[in-house]
N, C-alpha and C. Protein backbone atom coordinates (compact mmCIF):
# COMPACT_ATOMS: atom_id res chain seq x y z
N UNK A 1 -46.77 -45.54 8.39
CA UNK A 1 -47.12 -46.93 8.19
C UNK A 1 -47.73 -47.08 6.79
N UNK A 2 -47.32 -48.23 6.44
CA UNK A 2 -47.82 -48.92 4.91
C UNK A 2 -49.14 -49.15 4.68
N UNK A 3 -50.18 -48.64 3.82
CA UNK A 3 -51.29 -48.74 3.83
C UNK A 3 -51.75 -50.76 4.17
N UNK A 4 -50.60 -51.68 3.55
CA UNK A 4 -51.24 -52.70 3.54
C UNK A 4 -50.69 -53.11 4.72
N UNK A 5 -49.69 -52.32 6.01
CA UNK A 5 -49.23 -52.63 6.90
C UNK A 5 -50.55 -52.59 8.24
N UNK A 6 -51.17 -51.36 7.79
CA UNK A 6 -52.81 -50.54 8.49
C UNK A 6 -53.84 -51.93 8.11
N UNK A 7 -54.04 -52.41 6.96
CA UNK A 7 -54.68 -53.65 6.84
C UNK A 7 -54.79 -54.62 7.76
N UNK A 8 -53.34 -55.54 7.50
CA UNK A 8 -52.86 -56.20 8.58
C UNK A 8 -53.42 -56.24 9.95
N UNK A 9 -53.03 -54.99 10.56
CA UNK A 9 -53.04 -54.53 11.58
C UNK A 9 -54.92 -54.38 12.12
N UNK A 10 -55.44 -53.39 11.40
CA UNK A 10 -56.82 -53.66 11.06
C UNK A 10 -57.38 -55.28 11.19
N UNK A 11 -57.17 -55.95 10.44
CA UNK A 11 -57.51 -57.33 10.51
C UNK A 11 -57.08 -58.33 11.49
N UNK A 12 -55.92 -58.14 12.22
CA UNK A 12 -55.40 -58.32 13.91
C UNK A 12 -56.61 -58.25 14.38
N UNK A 13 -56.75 -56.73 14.34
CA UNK A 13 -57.72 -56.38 15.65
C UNK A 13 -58.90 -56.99 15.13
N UNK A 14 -59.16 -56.65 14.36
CA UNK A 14 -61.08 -57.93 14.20
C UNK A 14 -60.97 -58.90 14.47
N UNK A 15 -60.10 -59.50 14.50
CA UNK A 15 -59.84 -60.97 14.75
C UNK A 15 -60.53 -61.52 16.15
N UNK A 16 -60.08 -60.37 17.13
CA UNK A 16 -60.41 -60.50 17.99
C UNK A 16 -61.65 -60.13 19.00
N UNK A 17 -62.23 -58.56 17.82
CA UNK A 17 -62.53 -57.87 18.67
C UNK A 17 -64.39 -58.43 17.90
N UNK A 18 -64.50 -59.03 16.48
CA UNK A 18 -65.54 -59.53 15.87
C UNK A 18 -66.28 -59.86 16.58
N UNK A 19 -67.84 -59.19 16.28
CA UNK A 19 -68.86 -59.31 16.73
C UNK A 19 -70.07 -59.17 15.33
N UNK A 20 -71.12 -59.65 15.42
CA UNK A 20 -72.49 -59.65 14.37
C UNK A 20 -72.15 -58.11 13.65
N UNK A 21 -72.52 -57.30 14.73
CA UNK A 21 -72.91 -56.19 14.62
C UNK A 21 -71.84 -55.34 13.76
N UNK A 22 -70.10 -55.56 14.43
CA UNK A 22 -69.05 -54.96 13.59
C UNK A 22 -69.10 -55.44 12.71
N UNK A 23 -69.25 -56.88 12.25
CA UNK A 23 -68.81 -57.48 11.21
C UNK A 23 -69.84 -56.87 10.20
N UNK A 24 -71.44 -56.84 10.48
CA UNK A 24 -72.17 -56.27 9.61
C UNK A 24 -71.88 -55.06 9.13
N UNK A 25 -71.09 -53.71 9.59
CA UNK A 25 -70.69 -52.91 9.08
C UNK A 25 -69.53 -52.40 8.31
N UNK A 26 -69.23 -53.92 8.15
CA UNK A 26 -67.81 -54.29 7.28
C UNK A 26 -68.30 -53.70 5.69
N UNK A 27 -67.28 -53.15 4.68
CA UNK A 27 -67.54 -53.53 3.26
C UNK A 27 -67.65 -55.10 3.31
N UNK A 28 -68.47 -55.46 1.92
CA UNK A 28 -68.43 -56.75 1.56
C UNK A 28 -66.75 -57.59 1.52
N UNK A 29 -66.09 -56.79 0.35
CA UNK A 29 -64.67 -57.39 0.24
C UNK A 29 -63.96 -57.71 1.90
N UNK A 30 -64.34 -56.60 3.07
CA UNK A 30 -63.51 -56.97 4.02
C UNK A 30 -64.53 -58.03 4.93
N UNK A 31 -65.53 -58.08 4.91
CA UNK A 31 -66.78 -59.20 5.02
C UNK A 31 -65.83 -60.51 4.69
N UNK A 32 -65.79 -60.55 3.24
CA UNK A 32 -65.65 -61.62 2.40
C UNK A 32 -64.19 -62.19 3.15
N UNK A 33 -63.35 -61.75 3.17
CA UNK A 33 -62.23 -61.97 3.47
C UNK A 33 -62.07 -62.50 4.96
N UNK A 34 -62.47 -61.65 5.75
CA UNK A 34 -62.75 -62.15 7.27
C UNK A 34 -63.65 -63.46 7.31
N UNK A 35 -64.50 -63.85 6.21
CA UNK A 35 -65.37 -64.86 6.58
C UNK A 35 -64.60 -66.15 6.23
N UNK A 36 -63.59 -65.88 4.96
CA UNK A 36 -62.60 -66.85 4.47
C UNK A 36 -61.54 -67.32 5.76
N UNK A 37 -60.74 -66.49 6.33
CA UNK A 37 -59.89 -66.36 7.33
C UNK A 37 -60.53 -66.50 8.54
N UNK A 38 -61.64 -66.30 8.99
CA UNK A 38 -61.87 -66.90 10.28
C UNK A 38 -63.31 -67.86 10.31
N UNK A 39 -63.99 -67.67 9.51
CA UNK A 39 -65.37 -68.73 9.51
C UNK A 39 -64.94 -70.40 9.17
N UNK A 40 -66.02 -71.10 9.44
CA UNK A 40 -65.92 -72.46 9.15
C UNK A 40 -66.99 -72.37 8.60
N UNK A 41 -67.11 -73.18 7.28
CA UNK A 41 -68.35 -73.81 6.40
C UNK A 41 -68.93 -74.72 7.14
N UNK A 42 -70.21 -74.31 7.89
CA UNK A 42 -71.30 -75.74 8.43
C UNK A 42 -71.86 -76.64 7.31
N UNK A 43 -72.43 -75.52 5.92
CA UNK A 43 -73.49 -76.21 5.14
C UNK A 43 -73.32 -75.29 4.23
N UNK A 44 -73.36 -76.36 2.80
CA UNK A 44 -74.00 -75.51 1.73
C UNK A 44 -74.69 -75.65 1.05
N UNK A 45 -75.95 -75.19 0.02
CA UNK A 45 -76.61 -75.93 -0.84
C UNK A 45 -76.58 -75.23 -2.35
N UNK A 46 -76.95 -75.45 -3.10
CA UNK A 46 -76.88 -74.97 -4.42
C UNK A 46 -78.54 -74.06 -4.75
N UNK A 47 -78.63 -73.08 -5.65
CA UNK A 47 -79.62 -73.12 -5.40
C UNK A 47 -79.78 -72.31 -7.30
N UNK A 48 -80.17 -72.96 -8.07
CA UNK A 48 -81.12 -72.94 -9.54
C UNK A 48 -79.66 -73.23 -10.25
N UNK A 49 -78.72 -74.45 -9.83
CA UNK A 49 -77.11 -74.46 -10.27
C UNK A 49 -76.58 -73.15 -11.10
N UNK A 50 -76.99 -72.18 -9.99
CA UNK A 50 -75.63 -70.79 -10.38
C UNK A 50 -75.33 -70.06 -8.95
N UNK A 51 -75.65 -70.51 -8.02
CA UNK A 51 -75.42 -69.98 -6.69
C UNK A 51 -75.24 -70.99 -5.63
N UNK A 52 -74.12 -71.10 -4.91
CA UNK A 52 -73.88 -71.74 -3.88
C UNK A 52 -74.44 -70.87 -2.55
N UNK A 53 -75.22 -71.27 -1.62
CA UNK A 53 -75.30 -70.66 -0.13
C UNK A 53 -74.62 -71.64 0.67
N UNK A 54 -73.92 -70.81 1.63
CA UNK A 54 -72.88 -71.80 2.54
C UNK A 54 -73.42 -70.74 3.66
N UNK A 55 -73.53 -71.64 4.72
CA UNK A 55 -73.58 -70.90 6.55
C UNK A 55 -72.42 -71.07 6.87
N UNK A 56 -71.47 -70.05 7.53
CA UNK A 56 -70.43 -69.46 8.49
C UNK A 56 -70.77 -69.11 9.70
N UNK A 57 -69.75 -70.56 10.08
CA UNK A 57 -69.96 -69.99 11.86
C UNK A 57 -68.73 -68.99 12.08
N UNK A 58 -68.81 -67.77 12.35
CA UNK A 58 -67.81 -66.83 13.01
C UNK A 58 -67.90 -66.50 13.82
N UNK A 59 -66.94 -66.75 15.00
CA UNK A 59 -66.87 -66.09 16.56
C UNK A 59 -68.36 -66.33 17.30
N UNK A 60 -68.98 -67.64 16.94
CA UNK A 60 -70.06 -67.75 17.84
C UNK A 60 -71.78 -67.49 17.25
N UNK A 61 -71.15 -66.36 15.66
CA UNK A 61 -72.42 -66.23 15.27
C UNK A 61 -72.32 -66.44 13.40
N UNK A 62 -73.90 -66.16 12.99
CA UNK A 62 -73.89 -67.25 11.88
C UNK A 62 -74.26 -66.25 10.73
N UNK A 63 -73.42 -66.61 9.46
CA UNK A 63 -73.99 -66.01 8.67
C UNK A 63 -74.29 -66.69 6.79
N UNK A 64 -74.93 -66.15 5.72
CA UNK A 64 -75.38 -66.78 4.71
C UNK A 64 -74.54 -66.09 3.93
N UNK A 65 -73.65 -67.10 2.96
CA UNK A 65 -72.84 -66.15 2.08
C UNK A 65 -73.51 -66.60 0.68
N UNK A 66 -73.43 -65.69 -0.06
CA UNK A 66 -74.10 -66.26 -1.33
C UNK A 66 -73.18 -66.07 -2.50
N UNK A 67 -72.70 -67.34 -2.83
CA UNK A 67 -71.73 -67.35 -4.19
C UNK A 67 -72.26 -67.72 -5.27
N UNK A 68 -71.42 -66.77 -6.38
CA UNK A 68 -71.99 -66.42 -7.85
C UNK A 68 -71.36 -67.71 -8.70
N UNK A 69 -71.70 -68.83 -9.44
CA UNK A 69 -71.15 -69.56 -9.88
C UNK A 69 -70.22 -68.92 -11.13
N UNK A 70 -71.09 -68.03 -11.28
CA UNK A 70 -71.32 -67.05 -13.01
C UNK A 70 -70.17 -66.31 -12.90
N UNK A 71 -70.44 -65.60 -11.35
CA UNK A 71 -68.89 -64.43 -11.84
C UNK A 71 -67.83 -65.09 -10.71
N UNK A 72 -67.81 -65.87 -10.21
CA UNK A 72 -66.76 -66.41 -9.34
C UNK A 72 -66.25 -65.79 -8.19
N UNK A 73 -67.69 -65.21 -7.46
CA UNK A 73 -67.59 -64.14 -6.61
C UNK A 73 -68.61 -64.24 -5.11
N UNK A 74 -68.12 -63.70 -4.10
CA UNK A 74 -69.17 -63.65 -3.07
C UNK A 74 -69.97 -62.10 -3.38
N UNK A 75 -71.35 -62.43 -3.35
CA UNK A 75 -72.52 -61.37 -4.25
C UNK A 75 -72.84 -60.88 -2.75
N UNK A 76 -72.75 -61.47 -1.63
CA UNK A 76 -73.49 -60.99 -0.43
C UNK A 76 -73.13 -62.00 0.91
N UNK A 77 -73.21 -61.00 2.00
CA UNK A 77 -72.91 -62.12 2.96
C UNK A 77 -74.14 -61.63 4.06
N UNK A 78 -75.43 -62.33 4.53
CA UNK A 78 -75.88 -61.76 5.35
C UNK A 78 -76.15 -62.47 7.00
N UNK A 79 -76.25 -61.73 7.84
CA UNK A 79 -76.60 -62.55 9.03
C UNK A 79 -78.14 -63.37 9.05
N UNK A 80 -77.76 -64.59 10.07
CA UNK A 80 -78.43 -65.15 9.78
C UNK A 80 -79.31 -65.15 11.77
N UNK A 81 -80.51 -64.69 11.85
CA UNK A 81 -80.91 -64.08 12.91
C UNK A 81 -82.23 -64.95 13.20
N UNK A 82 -82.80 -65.54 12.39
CA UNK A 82 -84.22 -66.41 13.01
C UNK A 82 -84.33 -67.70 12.10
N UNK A 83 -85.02 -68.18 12.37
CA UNK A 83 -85.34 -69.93 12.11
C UNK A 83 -85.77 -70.63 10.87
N UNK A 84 -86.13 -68.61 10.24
CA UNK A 84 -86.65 -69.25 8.40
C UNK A 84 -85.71 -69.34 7.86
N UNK A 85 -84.26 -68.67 8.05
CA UNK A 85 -82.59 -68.82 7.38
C UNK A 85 -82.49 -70.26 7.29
N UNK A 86 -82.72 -71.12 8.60
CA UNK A 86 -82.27 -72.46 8.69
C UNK A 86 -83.13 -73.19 7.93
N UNK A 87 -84.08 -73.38 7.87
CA UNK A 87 -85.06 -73.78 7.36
C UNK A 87 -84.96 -75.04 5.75
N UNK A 88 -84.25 -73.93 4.60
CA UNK A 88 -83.45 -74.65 3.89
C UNK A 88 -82.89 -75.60 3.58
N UNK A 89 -82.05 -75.31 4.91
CA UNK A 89 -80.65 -76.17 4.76
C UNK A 89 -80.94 -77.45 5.77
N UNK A 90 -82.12 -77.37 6.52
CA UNK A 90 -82.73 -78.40 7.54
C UNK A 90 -83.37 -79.16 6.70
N UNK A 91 -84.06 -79.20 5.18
CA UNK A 91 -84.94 -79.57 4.63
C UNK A 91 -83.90 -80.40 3.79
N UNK A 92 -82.55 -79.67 3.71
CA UNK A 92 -81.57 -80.17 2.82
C UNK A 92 -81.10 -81.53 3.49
N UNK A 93 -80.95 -81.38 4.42
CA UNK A 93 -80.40 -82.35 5.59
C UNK A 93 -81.24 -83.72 5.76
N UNK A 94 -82.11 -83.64 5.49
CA UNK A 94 -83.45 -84.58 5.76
C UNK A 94 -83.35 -84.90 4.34
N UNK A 95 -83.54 -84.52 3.13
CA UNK A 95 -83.83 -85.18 1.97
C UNK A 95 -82.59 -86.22 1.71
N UNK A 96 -80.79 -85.96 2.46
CA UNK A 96 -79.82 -86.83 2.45
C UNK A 96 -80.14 -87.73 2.75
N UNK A 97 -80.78 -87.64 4.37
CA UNK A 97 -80.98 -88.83 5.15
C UNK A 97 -81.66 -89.68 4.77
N UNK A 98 -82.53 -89.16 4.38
CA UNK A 98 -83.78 -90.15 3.77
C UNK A 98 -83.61 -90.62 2.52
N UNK A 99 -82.80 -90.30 1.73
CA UNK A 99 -81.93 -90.80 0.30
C UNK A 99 -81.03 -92.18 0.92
N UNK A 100 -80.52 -91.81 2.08
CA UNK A 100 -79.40 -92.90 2.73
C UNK A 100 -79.91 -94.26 2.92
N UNK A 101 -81.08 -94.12 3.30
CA UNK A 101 -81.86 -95.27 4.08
C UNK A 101 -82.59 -95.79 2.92
């Protein structure tokens, strides 16, 4: 079999089999890629305009990806496990609303 055929195939099976825990022991690049192909963007905010943070919901659980404006890259993707992660992006949410009104 074709190394990028083993990929494929590899990435089948996470598809399905993704959990916090596997996914955390992913390399970044195969992180990055799985979060593109199966996550949905809830939220993102900017943060000193050279980094985007976006939350990914995948398979039920949540994680913080942090993009490099600078090098056009995902720098890190981490789980997101207690209430100070949200925190942020809750504060972000409220300064809209209250801009709206």
């Amino acid at each position: 079999m074709v190394g990028s055929d083993t990929r494929a195939l590899d990435s089948q099976r996470h598809a399905y089999n993704m959990d916090l825990r596997t996914f955390n022991r992913l390399p970044l690049d195969e992180k990055t890629n799985y979060m593109w192909d199966h996550g949905n963007c809830i939220s993102q905010r900017m943060v000193e305009n050279r980094y985007i943070l976006c939350i990914f919901e995948i398979n039920g659980f949540y994680v913080e990806a942090i993009y490099s404006k600078q090098n056009n890259r995902v720098n890190a993707i981490l789980p997101i496990m207690g209430m100070d992660a949200w925190e942020a992006y809750v504060d972000q949410v409220i300064r809209k609303v209250t801009e709206m009104n």
